[in-house]
Structure formats: C-alpha cells, structure tokens
Protein backbone atom coordinates (compact mmCIF):
# COMPACT_ATOMS: atom_id res chain seq x y z
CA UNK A 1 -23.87 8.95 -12.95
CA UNK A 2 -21.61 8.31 -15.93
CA UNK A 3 -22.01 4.47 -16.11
CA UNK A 4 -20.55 4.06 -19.03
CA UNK A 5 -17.06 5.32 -18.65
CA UNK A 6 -17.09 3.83 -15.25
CA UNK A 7 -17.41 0.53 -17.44
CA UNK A 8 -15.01 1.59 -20.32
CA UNK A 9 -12.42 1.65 -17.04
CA UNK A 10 -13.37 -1.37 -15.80
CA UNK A 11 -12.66 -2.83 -19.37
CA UNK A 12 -9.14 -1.22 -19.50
CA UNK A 13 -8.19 -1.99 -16.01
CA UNK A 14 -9.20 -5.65 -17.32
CA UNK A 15 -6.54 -5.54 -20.29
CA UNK A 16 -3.82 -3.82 -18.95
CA UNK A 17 -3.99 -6.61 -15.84
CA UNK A 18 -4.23 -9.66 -18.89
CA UNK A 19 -1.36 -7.31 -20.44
CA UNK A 20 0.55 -7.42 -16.69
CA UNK A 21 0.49 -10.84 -16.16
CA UNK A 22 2.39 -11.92 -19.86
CA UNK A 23 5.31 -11.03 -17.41
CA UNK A 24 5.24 -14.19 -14.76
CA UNK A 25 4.34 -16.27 -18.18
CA UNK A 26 7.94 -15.06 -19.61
CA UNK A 27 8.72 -16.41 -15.76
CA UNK A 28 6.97 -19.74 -16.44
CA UNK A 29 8.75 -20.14 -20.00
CA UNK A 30 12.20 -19.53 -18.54
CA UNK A 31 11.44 -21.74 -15.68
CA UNK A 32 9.71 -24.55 -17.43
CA UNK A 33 6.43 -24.65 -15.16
CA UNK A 34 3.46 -26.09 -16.21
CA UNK A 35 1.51 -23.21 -13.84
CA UNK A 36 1.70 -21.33 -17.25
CA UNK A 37 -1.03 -21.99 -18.33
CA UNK A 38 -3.19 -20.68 -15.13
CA UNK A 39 -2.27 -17.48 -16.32
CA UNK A 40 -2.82 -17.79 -20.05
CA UNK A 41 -6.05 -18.79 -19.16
CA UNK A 42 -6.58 -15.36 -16.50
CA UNK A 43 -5.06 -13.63 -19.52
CA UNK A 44 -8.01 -15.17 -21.96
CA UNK A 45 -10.96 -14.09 -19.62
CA UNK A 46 -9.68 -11.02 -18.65
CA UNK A 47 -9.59 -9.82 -22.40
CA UNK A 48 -12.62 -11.86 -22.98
CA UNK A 49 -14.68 -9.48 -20.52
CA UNK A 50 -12.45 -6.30 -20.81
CA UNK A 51 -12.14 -5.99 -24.79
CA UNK A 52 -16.11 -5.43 -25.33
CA UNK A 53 -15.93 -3.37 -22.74
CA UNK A 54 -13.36 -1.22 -23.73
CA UNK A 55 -14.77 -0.77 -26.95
CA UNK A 56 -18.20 -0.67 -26.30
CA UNK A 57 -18.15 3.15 -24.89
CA UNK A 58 -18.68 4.20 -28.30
CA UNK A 59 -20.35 7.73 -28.75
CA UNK A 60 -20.67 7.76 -24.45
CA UNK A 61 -19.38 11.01 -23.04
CA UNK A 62 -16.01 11.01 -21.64
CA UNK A 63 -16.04 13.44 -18.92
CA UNK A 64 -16.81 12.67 -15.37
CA UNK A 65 -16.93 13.50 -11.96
CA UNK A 66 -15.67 12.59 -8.51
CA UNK A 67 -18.73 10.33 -7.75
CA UNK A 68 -17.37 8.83 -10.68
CA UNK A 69 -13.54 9.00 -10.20
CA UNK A 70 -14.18 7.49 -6.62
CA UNK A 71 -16.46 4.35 -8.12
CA UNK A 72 -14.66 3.72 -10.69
CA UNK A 73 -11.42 3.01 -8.53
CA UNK A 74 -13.22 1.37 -5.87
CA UNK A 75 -14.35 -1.39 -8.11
CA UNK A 76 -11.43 -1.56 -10.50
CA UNK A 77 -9.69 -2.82 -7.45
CA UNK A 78 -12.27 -5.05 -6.42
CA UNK A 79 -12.35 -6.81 -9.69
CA UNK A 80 -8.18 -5.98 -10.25
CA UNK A 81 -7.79 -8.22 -6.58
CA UNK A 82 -10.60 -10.77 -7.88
CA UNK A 83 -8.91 -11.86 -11.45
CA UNK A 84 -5.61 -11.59 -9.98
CA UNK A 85 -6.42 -14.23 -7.75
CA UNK A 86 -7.75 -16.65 -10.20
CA UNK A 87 -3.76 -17.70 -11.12
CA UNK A 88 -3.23 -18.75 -7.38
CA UNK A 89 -6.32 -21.10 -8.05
CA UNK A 90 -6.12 -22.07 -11.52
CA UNK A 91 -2.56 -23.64 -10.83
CA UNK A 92 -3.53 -25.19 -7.07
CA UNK A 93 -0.95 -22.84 -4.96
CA UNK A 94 -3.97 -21.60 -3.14
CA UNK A 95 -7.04 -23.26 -3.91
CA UNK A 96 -9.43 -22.35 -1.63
CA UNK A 97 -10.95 -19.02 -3.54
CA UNK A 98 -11.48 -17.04 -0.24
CA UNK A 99 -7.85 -17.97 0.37
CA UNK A 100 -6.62 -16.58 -3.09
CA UNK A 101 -8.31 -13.48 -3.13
CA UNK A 102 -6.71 -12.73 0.56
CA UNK A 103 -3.75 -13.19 -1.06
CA UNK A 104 -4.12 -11.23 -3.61
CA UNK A 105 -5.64 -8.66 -1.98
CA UNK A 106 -2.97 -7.86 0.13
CA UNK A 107 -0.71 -8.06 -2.73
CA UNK A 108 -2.21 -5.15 -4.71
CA UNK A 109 -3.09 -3.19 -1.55
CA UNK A 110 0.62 -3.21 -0.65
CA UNK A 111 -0.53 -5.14 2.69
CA UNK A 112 1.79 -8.39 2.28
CA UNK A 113 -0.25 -10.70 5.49
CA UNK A 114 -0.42 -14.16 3.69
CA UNK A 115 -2.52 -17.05 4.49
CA UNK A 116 0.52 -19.21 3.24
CA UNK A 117 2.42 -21.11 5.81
CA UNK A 118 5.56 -21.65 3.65
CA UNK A 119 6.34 -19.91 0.36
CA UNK A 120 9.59 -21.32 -0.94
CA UNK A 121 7.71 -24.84 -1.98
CA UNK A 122 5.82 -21.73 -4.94
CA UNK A 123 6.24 -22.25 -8.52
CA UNK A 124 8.66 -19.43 -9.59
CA UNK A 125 5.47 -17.91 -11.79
CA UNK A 126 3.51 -17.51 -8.50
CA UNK A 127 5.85 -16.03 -6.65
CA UNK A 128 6.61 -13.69 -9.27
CA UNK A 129 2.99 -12.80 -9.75
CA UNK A 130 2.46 -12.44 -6.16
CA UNK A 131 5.49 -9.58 -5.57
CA UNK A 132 4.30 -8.29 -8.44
CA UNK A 133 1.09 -7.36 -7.64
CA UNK A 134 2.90 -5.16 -4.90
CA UNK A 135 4.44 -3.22 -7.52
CA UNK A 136 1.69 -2.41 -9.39
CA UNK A 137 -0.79 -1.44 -6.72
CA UNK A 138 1.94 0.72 -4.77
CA UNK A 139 1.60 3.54 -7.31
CA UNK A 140 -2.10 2.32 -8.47
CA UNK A 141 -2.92 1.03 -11.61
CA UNK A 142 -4.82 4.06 -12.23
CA UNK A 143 -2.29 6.18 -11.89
CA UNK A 144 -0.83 3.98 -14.98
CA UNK A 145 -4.04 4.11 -16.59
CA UNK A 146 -4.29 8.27 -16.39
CA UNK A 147 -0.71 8.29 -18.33
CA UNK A 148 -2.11 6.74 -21.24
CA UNK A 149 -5.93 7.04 -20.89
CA UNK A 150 -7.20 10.37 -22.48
CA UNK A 151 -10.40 11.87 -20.23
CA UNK A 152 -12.49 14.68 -21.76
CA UNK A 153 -12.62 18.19 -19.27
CA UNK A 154 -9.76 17.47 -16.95
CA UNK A 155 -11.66 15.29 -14.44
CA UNK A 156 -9.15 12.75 -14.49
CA UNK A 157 -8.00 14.40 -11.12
CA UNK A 158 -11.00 12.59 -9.48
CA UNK A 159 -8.85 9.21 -10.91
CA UNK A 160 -5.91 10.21 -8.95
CA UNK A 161 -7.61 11.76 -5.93
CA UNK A 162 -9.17 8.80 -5.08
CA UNK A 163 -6.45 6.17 -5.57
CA UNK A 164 -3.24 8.40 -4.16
CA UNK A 165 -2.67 8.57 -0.65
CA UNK A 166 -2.56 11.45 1.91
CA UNK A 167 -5.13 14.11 2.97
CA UNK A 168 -5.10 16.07 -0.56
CA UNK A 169 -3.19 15.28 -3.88
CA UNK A 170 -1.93 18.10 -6.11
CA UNK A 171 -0.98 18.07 -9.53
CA UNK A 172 3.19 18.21 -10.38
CA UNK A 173 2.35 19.82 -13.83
CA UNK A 174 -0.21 21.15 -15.29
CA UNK A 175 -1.53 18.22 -17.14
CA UNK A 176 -2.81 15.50 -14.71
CA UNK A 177 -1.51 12.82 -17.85
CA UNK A 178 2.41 14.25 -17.56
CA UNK A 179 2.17 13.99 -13.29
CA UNK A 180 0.70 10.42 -13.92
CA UNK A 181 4.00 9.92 -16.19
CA UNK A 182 6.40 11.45 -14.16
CA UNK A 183 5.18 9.80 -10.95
CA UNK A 184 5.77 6.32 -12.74
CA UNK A 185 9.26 7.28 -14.40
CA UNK A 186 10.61 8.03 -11.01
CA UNK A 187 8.53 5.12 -9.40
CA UNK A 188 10.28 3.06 -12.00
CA UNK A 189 13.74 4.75 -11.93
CA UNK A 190 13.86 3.99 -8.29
CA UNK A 191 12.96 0.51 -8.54
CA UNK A 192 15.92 -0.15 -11.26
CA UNK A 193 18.41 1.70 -8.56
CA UNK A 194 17.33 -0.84 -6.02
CA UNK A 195 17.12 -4.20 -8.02
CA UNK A 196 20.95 -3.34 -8.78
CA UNK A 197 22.21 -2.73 -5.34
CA UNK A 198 20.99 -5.72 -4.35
CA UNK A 199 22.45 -7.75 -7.59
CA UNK A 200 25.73 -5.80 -6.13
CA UNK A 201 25.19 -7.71 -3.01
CA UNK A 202 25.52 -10.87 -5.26
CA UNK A 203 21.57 -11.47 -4.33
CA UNK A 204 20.07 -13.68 -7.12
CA UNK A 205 18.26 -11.87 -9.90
CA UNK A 206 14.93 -13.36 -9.15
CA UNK A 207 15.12 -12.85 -5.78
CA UNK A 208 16.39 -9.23 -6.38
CA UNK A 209 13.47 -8.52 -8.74
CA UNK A 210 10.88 -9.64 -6.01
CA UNK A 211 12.56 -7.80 -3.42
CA UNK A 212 12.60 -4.72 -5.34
CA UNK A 213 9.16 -5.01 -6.23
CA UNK A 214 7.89 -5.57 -2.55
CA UNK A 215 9.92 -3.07 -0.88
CA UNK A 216 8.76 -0.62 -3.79
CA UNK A 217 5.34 -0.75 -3.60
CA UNK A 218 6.18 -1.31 0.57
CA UNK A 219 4.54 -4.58 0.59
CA UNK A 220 6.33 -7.37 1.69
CA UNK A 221 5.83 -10.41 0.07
CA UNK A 222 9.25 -12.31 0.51
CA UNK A 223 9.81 -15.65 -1.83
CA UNK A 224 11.55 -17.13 1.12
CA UNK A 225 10.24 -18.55 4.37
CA UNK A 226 12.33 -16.46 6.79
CA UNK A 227 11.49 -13.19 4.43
CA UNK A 228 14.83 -11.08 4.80
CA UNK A 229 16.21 -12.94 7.31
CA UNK A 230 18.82 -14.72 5.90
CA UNK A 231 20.30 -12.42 3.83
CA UNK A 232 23.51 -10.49 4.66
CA UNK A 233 23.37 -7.12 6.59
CA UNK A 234 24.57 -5.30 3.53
CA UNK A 235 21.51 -6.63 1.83
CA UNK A 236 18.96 -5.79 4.94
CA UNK A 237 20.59 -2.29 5.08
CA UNK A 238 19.99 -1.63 1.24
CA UNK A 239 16.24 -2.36 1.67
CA UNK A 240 15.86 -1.06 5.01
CA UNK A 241 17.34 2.38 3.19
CA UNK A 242 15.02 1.88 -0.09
CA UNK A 243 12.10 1.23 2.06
CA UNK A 244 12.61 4.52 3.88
CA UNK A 245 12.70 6.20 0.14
CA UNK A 246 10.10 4.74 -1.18
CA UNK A 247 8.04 5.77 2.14
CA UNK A 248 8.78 9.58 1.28
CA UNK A 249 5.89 11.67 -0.60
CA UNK A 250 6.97 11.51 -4.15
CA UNK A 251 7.14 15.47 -4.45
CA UNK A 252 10.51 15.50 -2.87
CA UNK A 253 11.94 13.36 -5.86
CA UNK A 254 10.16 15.32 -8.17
CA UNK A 255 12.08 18.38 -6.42
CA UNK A 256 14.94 16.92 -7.16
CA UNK A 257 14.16 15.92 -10.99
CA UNK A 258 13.38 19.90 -11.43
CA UNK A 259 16.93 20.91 -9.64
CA UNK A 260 14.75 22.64 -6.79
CA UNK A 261 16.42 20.73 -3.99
CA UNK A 262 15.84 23.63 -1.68
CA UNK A 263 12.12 23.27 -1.83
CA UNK A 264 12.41 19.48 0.30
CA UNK A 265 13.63 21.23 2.90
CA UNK A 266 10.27 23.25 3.42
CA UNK A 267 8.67 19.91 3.78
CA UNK A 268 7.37 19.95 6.77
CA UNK A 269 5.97 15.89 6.70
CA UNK A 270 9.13 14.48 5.81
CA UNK A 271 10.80 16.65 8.78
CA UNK A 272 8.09 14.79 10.91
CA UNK A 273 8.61 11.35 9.18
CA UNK A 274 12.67 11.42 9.47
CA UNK A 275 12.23 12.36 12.99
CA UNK A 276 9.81 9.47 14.19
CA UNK A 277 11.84 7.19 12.05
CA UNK A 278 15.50 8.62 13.85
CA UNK A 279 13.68 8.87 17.86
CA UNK A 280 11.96 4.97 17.18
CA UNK A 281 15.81 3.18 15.85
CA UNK A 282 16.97 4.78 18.93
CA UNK A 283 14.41 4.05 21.52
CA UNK A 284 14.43 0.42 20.60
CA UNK A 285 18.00 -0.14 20.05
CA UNK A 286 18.74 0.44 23.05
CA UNK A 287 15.71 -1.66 24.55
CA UNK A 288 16.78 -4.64 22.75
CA UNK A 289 20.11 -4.40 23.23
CA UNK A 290 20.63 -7.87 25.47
CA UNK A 291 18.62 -9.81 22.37
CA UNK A 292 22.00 -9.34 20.03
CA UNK A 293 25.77 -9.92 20.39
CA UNK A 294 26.64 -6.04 19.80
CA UNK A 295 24.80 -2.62 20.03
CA UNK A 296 25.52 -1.72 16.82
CA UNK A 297 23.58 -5.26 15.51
CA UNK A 298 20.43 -3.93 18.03
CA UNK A 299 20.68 -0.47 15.89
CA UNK A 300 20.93 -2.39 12.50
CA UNK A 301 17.76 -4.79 13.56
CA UNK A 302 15.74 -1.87 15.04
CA UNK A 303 15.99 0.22 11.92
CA UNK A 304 15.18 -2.75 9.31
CA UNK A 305 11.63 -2.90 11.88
CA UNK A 306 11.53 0.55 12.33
CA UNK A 307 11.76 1.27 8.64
CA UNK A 308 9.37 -1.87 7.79
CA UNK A 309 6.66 -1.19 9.90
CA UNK A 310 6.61 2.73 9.73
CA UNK A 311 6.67 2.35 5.59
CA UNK A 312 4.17 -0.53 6.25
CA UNK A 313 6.35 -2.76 4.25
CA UNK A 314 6.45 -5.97 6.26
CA UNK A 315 9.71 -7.18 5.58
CA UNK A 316 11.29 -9.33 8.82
CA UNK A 317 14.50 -10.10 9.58
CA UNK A 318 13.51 -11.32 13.47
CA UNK A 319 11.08 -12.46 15.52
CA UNK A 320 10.43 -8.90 17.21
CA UNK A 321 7.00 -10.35 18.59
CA UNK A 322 9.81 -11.72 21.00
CA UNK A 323 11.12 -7.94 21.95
CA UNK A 324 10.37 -6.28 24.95
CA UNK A 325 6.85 -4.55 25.62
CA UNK A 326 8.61 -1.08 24.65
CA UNK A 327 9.53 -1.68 21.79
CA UNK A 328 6.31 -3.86 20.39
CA UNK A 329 4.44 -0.71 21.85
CA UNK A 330 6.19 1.34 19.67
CA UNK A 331 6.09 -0.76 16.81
CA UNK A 332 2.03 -1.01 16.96
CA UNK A 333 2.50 2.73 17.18
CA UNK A 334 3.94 3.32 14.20
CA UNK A 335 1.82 0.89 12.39
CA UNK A 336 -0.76 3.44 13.03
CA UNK A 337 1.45 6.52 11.85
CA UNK A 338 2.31 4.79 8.32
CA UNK A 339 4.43 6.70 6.02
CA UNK A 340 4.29 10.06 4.22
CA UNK A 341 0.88 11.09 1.78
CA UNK A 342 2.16 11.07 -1.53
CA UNK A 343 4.15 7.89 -0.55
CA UNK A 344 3.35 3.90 -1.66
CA UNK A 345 3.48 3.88 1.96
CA UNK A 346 -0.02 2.83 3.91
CA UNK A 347 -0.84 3.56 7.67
CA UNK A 348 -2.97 6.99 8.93
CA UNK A 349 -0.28 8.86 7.28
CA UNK A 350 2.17 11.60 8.91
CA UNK A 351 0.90 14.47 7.35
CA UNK A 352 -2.69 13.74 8.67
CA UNK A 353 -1.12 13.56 12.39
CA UNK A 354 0.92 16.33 12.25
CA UNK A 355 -3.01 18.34 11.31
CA UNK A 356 -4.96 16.43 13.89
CA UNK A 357 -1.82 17.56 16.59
CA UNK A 358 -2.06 21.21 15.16
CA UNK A 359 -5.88 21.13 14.89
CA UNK A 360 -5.61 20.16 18.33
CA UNK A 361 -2.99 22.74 19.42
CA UNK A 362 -5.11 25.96 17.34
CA UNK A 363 -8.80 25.04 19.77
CA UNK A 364 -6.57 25.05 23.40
CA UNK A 365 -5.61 28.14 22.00
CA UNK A 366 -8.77 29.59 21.40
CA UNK A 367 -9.83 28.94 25.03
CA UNK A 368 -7.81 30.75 26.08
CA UNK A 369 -7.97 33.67 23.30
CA UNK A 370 -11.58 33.23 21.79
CA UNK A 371 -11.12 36.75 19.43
CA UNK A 372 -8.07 35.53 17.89
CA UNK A 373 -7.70 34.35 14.68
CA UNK A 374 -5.56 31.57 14.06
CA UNK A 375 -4.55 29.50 10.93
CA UNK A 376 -3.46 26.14 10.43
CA UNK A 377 -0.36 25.99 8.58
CA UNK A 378 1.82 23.02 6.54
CA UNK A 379 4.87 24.02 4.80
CA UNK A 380 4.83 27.81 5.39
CA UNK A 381 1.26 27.54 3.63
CA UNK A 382 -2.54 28.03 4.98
CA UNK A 383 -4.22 24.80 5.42
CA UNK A 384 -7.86 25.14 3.76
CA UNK A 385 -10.94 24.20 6.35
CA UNK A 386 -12.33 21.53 3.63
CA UNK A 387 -8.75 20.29 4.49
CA UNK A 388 -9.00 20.04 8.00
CA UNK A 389 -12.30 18.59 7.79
CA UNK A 390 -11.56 15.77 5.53
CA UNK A 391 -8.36 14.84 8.43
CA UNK A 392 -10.97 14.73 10.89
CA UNK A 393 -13.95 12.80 8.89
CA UNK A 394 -10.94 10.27 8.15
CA UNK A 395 -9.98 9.86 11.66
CA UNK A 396 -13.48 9.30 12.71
CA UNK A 397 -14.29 6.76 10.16
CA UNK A 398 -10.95 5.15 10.44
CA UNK A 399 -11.13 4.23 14.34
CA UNK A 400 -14.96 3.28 13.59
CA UNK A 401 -13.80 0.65 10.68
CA UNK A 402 -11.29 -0.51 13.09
CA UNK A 403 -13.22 -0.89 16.12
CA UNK A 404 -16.14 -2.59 14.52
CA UNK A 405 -13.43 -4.71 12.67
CA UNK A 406 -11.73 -5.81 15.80
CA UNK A 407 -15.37 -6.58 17.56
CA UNK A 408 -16.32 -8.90 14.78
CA UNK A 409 -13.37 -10.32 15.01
CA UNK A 410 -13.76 -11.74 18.07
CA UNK A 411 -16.06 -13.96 17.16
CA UNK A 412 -13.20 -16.32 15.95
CA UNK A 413 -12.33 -16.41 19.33
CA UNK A 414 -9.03 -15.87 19.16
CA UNK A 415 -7.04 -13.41 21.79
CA UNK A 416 -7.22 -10.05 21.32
CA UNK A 417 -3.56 -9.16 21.06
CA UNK A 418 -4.31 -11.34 17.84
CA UNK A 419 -6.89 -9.63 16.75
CA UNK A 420 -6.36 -6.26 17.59
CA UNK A 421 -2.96 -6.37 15.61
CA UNK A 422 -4.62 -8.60 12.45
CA UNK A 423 -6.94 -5.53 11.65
CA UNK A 424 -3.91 -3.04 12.71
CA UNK A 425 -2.11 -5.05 10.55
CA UNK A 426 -4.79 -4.90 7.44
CA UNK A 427 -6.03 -1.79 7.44
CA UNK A 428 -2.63 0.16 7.62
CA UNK A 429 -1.40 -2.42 4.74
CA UNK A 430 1.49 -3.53 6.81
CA UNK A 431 1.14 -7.49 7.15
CA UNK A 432 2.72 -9.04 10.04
CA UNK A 433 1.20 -8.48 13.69
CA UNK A 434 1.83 -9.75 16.95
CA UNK A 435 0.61 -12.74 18.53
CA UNK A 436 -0.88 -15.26 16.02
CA UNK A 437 -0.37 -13.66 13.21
CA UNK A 438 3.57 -11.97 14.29
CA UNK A 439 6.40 -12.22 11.86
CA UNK A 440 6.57 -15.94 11.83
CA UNK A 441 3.32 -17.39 11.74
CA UNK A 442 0.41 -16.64 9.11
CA UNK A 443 -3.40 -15.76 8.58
CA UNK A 444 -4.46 -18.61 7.32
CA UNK A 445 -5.49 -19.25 11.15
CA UNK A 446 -9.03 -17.10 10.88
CA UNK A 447 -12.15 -18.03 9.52
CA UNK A 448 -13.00 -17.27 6.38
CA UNK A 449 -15.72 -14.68 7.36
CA UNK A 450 -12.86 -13.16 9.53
CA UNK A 451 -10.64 -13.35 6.08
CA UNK A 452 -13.87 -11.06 4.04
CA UNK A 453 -13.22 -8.64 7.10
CA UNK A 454 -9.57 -7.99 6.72
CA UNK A 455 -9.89 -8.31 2.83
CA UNK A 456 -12.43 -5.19 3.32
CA UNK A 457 -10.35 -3.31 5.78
CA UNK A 458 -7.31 -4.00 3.61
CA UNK A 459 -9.19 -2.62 0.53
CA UNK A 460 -10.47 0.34 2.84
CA UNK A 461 -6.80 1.08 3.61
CA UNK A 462 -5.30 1.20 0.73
CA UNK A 463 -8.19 3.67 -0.86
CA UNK A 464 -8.06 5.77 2.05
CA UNK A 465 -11.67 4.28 2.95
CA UNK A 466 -13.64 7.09 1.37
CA UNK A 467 -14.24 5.39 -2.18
CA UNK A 468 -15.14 1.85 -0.74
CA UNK A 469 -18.02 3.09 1.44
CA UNK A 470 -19.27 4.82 -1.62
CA UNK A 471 -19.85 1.67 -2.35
CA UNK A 472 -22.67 1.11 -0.16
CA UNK A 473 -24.18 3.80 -0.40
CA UNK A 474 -27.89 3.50 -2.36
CA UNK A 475 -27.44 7.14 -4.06
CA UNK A 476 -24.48 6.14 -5.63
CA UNK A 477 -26.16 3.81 -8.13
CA UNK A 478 -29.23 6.60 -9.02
CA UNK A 479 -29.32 6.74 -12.76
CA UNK A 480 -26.19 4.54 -13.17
C-alpha cells in the first residue's frame, strides 16, 4: 500500500478543514463572540499536524490505487468529523467529546440527528460551523480536494468512487480534475439560487445561509428550535422544492449546462425518484387530511416530509411522529429509498432499487425460460454483472449493519420503535426518527456506547459502507 500519499491526503484534508473554518471566525468577528477563539485554536492544530504532512511526501510516488482511494477517504472523514468537533468543545456548546463528535459527525455525513436539546441559545459561530459542515460533506471534501489536488496515472477516480454516492460513478469529462470542478460549480451555483429565494422571502441572511447550506448538502441542521416550522409557507415551499433538486443525480444538471436537455429524459432513476416522490405527497395528503384546516395545507405539509425524508434532509415543519400509521409507514419507507446516486442525497438509493426490483424480475423469468438470455438494462443501456453484484453485496451488508446495529441497541433499553428508527435514521443520513428520537425530541437520550454505534453507522452511510469496513480489515494495513 501507498502509505505515503494516503498521509500527504490526510495532511491536505487537515488544511483545507483549518482553511474552512476561517469562515465561522469572519462569523465570530461580525458577531463579537468570544467562541472565536475555539476555532483559531482548531485552525492552529489542524495546520500544526497537516502542514508536515503535506509536505513531507517528498520524492513518494503519487499514483495509487483503489485500496488506496477507499482508505484514504475512510479516514480523512474520520479525522475531518474528529477536528471538526474540537470547536463544539473548545468553546463549551457541547462539551462532552463523545457528544461533539456525534454532532459533528452527522454534520459532515449530511445526517443532521443532534444530541442538542435546544439550538437557538448557540453562539452564531457554532451554528454557522455546524450547517456548514453539511455543506461541505454533501459533495465530499474530496471531491474538492480532486479539483485542485494533482494525482499521477489517473487513479484519482478511486478518490471519487469511494466518496460519491450510488452503485457506480462515471466521469462527466474526460479529466476526473474538470468533473470534480464542474460538480462543485453547479453544487455552488445552486446553493447561491437558493440562499436568494429565501432572502426574497425576507428570511434573515444568516438564517438563509444556514438553510441553504443544510438543505444543500440535505442535512438538516436548523439554527432554530422548531427547525422550519415557523417560517412562512412560501419559505417551506422554496426548500421543500430545493431539497427535491438537490436530491437529483447531478448528471441531469450537467445535461443541462451542455444544452443536452433531451438526454434527462432517458433517465430512468429520476423517472423512478419523481414518481415515489409524486405517489407518497399524495398518499399522505390525503391520510392526514383531518390534522390541518384545508387539503391543500395537508398537500403542502406532506410534500415538505415527503421531500425531507426521501432527500434525507431532515428538515420539520410538524410533528408527523403524530400522523397516522400510513403515513409514518411510508415515511420509514422512504427513509430506506433515499434519493438519487449521484445526489448529496443519503438512503439505499433509487437507482440501487430499481436493479434489485429488475434483478429480481430477470431470475422469475428464467424459471420459467431457463435458455433465454436476458439483460439487465438502466437508461436504454446494459447493466454490467460487476454492477449487479456490487447492488447485491450492498444490500446484504447494509441490512447486516443495520440489524446488528439495532440489536446492540437494545441494550439501552429503550423501545424498539426508538431504536429501530435511530439506526434508520443514521445510517440513511436522515436525522429525525420516530418515537424518542421523532422531529421534536433529540439523541442526546442514548448512551454513549449507543452514540459510537450510530456515529459508525452514520459514517458507514454516508461512504456507502464499503470503505469503512476496509477499515478493519488486517490486509489492508500489509506493507502500509
């Protein structure tokens, strides 16, 4: 194994996140907090252990492979979550250290479940920092890191494979640095569109720039108590809208960009995606009908949760652990279904269903003609067997994770409705559950070897598990 340039990456990854975080100090200054100087301080040891790092590869090769594309993401997020914690401690918002890397945890995984019982009490730095870090893990830092970081042989794919979600990842361009750059301008450009429909809706500019950062990177870290609750309807529909977008695989925009509209409508996942999002509002609506004064209100508050949950945002605007058993079922079933691959979106992801249903659809078909010959097919193209076979590894792995998440669990002895939903909750990156950990209440209720178990499963969930479990895996470390 290259252990070197896994270390130069570690190094970067620890300058560009002291580089990140001058942004809630500009916070702090304009503000006048004295939490300042918990991040000047995360800034200082972040450069002190990244710069000699960073320089230190030297003469070391630069080229390397997926065993190192997959490690090398796996821990810059580890140690990405870690130092980004060390603000919520340093300046006493959180600080219990377990507690603080929870948080931030689910802020760069895009997961948004808080331990946090009230938010709006925050210094404006924190809460800055904390939406934040929802921005810059829903397209991945590496994917940042790959437009300006300069790999020898073109492995930098194994960067991008491991960190991007969805069952395979293709390149937009031939380079794998111009598709890193063009995924953040539009990331970016997209961002900027919402921030200013919401200043439109005469939403403060802090509060915009936190919304627009957690509905983004589909996280859901609100900076108020109620999280979208109290805003106007014009303001829940704009995010409930922009979290649909930003749920959408990111080749559609680029379709647009390149004036080849045409091609989105060959996309067979976002046909899929559109369609469980349209059948859900609908179902629901008209389920919770007798909770609000008018039908069209039921529609408006079923697609804000439709579009939250499905996205695995985690935005609220009600209490829908109060809705009827149909519509909670459906909303635990689309926490499973997540968004589209190619999305910030978390969750199993559509495109991975919509292979498991056809996967499932091609064998009853060979009992019943074993000499055909059948292919599996995704937007009018073959689907390769590695494919296929990396849907169905996932799967596997997935429900094992989350079984053996949800036993453990229960050692907190806490219900099971609680439970079950916490790890739903974590390991799709959505945030709120049901039970004691719904839409108004908190995490902050488990123990704090129940808290290492949803940190993992959040981490696992966010890099598509694969590159985690590398972790612990002896051979991975052979000649590091």
């Amino acid at each position: 194994m290259n252990g070197s340039i896994i270390l130069y990456i570690l190094g970067v990854i620890l300058n560009v996140e002291a580089i990140l975080m001058v942004l809630p100090c500009i916070v702090a200054l304009v503000y006048g907090e004295p939490e300042l100087w918990a991040f000047l301080f995360t800034m200082t040891l972040c450069l002190v252990v990244g710069v000699p790092l960073s320089i230190w590869r030297g003469r070391h090769k630069r080229a390397f492979y997926t065993r190192e594309g997959f490690v090398a993401v796996a821990l810059s997020w580890i140690i990405l979550s870690f130092m980004g914690a060390l603000p919520f401690v340093f300046s006493g918002a959180i600080p219990h250290l377990i507690d603080a890397v929870f948080e931030a945890v689910s802020g760069f995984t895009t997961t948004g479940a808080s331990i946090l019982p009230e938010v709006e009490s925050l210094p404006r730095c924190v809460l800055f920092w904390r939406s934040f870090t929802h921005w810059i893990g829903g397209m991945g830092v590496l994917v940042l890191i790959l437009s300006i970081l300069p790999l020898a042989g073109g492995y930098n794919m194994s960067l991008m494979k491991a960190e991007s979600p969805g069952p395979s990842v293709s390149k937009l361009v031939p380079r794998v640095r111009s598709t890193a750059k063009i995924l953040y301008g539009m990331y970016l450009l997209i961002t900027v569109i919402q921030f200013l429909f919401l200043l439109v809706g005469k939403m403060p500019v802090f509060e915009a720039l936190t919304t627009a950062f957690g509905t983004a990177g589909t996280g859901g870290f609100g900076v108020k108590n109620d999280s979208m609750a109290s805003y106007s309807p014009y303001l829940q529909n704009v995010v409930t809208i922009f979290m649909i977008l930003f749920g959408v695989n990111f080749n559609a925009y680029f379709f647009i960009f390149t004036k080849r509209p045409k091609q989105i409508f060959k996309m067979e996942e976002l046909r899929y995606y559109l369609g469980i999002i349209a059948a859900a509002i609908v179902v629901i609506a008209f389920n919770i009908r007798s909770f609000f004064p008018t039908l069209g209100k039921a529609f408006q508050q079923a697609a804000f949760q439709v579009a939250s949950i499905i996205t695995t945002t985690g935005f609220a605007t009600t209490d829908f652990d109060l809705w009827p058993a149909v519509s909670k079922t459906i909303l635990v079933m689309l926490m499973f279904v997540g968004a589209c691959a190619g999305s910030t979106g978390g969750g199993i992801k559509v495109s991975r269903l919509v292979i498991l249903l056809k996967t499932i659809k091609k064998e009853i078909s060979l009992f019943l003609h074993p000499q055909s010959v059948k292919k599996i097919n995704m937007d009018g193209k073959s689907i390769g067997d590695e494919v296929v076979n990396s849907v169905n590894v996932f799967i596997i792995t997935y429900f094992i994770i989350f079984s053996f998440s949800v036993l453990l669990m229960g050692f907190d002895e806490l219900d099971l409705v609680t439970n079950f939903t916490a790890v739903a909750a974590t390991l799709n990156n959505i945030g709120p559950g049901f039970g004691l950990v719904g839409p108004t209440q908190n995490f902050g209720i488990f123990t704090d070897s129940s808290k290492l178990i949803l940190i993992f499963d959040m981490l696992a969930g966010r890099l598509e598990i694969i590159p985690l479990l590398l972790l612990f895996v002896p051979e991975t470390w052979k000649k590091f």
